[in-house]
C-alpha atoms as a PDB file:
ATOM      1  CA  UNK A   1       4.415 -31.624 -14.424  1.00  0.00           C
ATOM      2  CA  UNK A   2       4.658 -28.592 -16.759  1.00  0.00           C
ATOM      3  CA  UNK A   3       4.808 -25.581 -15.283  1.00  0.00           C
ATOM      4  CA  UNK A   4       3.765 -21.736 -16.706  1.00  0.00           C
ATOM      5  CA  UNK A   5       5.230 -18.473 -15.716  1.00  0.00           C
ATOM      6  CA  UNK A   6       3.269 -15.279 -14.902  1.00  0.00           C
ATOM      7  CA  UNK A   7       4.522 -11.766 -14.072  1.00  0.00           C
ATOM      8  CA  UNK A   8       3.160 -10.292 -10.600  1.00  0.00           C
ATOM      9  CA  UNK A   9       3.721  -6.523 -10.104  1.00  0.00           C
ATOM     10  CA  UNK A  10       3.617  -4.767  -7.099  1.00  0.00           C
ATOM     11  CA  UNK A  11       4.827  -1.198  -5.214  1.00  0.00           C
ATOM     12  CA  UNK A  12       8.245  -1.568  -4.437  1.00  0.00           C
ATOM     13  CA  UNK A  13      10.201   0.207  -1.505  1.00  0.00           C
ATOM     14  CA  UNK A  14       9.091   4.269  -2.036  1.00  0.00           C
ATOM     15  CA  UNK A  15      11.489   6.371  -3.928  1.00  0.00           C
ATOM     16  CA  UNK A  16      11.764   9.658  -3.955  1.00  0.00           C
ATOM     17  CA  UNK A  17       8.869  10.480  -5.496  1.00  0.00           C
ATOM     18  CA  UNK A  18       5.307  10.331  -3.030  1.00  0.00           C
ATOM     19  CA  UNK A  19       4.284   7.660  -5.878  1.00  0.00           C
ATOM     20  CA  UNK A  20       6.224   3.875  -4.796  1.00  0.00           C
ATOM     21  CA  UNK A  21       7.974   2.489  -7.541  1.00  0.00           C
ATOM     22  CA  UNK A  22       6.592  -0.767  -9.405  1.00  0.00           C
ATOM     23  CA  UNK A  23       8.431  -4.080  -9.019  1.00  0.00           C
ATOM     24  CA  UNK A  24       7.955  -6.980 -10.691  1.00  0.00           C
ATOM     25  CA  UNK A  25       8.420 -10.764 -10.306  1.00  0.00           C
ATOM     26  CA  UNK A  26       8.199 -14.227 -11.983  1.00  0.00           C
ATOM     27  CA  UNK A  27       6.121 -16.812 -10.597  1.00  0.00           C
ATOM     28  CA  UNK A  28       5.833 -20.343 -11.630  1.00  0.00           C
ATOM     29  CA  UNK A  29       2.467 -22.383 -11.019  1.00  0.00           C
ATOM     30  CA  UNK A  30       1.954 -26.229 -12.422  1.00  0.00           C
ATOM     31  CA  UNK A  31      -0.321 -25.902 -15.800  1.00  0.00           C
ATOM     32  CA  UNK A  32      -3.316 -28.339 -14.595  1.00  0.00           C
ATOM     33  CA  UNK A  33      -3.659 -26.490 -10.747  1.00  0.00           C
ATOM     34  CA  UNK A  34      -7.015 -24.531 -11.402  1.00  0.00           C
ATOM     35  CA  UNK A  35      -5.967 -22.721  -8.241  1.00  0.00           C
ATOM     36  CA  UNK A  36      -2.705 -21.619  -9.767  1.00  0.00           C
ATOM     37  CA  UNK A  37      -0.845 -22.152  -6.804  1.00  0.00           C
ATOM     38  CA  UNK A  38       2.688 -20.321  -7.234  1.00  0.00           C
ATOM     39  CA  UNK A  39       4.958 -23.147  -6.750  1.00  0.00           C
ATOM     40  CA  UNK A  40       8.458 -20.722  -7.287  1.00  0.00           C
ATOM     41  CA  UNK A  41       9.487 -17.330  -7.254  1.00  0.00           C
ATOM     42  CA  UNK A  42      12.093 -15.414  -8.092  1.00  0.00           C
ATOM     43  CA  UNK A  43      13.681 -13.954  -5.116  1.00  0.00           C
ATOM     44  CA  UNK A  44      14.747 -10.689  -6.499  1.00  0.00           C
ATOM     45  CA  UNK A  45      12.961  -7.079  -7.900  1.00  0.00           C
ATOM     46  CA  UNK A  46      13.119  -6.694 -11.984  1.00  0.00           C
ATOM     47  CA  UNK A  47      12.289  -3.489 -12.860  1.00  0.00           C
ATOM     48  CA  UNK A  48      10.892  -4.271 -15.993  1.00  0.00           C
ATOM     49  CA  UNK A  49       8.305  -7.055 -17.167  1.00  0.00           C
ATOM     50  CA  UNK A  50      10.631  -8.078 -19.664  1.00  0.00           C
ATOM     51  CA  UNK A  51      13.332  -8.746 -17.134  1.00  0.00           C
ATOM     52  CA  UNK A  52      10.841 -10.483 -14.814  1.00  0.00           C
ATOM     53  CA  UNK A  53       9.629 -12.786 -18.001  1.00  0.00           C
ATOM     54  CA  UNK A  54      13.195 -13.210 -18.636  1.00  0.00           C
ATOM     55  CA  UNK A  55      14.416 -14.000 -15.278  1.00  0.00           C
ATOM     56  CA  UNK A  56      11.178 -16.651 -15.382  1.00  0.00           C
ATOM     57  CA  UNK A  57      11.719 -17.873 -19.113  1.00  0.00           C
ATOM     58  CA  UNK A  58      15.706 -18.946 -17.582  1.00  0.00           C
ATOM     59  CA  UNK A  59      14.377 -20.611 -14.623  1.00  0.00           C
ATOM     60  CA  UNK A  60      11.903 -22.394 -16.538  1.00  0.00           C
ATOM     61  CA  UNK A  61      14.665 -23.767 -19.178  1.00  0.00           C
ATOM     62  CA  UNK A  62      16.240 -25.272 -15.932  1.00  0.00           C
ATOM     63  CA  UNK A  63      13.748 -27.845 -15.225  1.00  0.00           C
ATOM     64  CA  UNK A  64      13.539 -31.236 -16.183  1.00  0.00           C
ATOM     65  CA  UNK A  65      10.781 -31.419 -18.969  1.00  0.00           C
ATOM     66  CA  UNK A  66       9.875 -32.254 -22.466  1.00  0.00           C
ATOM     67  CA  UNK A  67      12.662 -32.899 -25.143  1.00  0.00           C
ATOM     68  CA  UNK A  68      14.333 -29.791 -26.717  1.00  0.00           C
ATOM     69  CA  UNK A  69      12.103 -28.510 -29.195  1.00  0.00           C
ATOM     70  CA  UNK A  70       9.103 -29.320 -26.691  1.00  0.00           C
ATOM     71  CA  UNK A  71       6.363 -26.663 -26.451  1.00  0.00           C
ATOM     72  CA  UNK A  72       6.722 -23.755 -23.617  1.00  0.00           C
ATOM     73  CA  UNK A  73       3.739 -21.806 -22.667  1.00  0.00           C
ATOM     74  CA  UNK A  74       3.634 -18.544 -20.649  1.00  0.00           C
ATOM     75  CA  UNK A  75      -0.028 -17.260 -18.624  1.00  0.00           C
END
């Protein structure tokens, strides 16, 4: 099954600040679940969406799929 990544955001642990931080993860969900069902996540906070995308883009190159060269979509 071929799977997409997405980036979820959300207030992290508050800082300093009276305004909580935004964290960021990658989520995986199977590309024909209309329900978009997160099937993984990463278990740690990325501060950035680019680290988040990233950290998803890596996991993503570690599962079994089409041949190198194969197409790789993101939501």
């Amino acid at each position: 099954m071929a799977f997409k990544i997405r980036i979820m955001a959300s207030h992290g642990k508050p800082g300093r600040g009276p305004v909580p931080r935004i964290i960021y993860k990658a989520e995986a969900y199977e590309e024909g679940d209309q329900f978009r069902e997160r099937k993984w996540q990463c278990l740690h906070d990325h501060e950035t969406v680019e680290h988040a995308f990233n950290c998803g883009m890596v996991w993503l190159g570690d599962q079994p799929g089409p041949a190198p060269g194969g197409r790789v979509e993101t939501a």
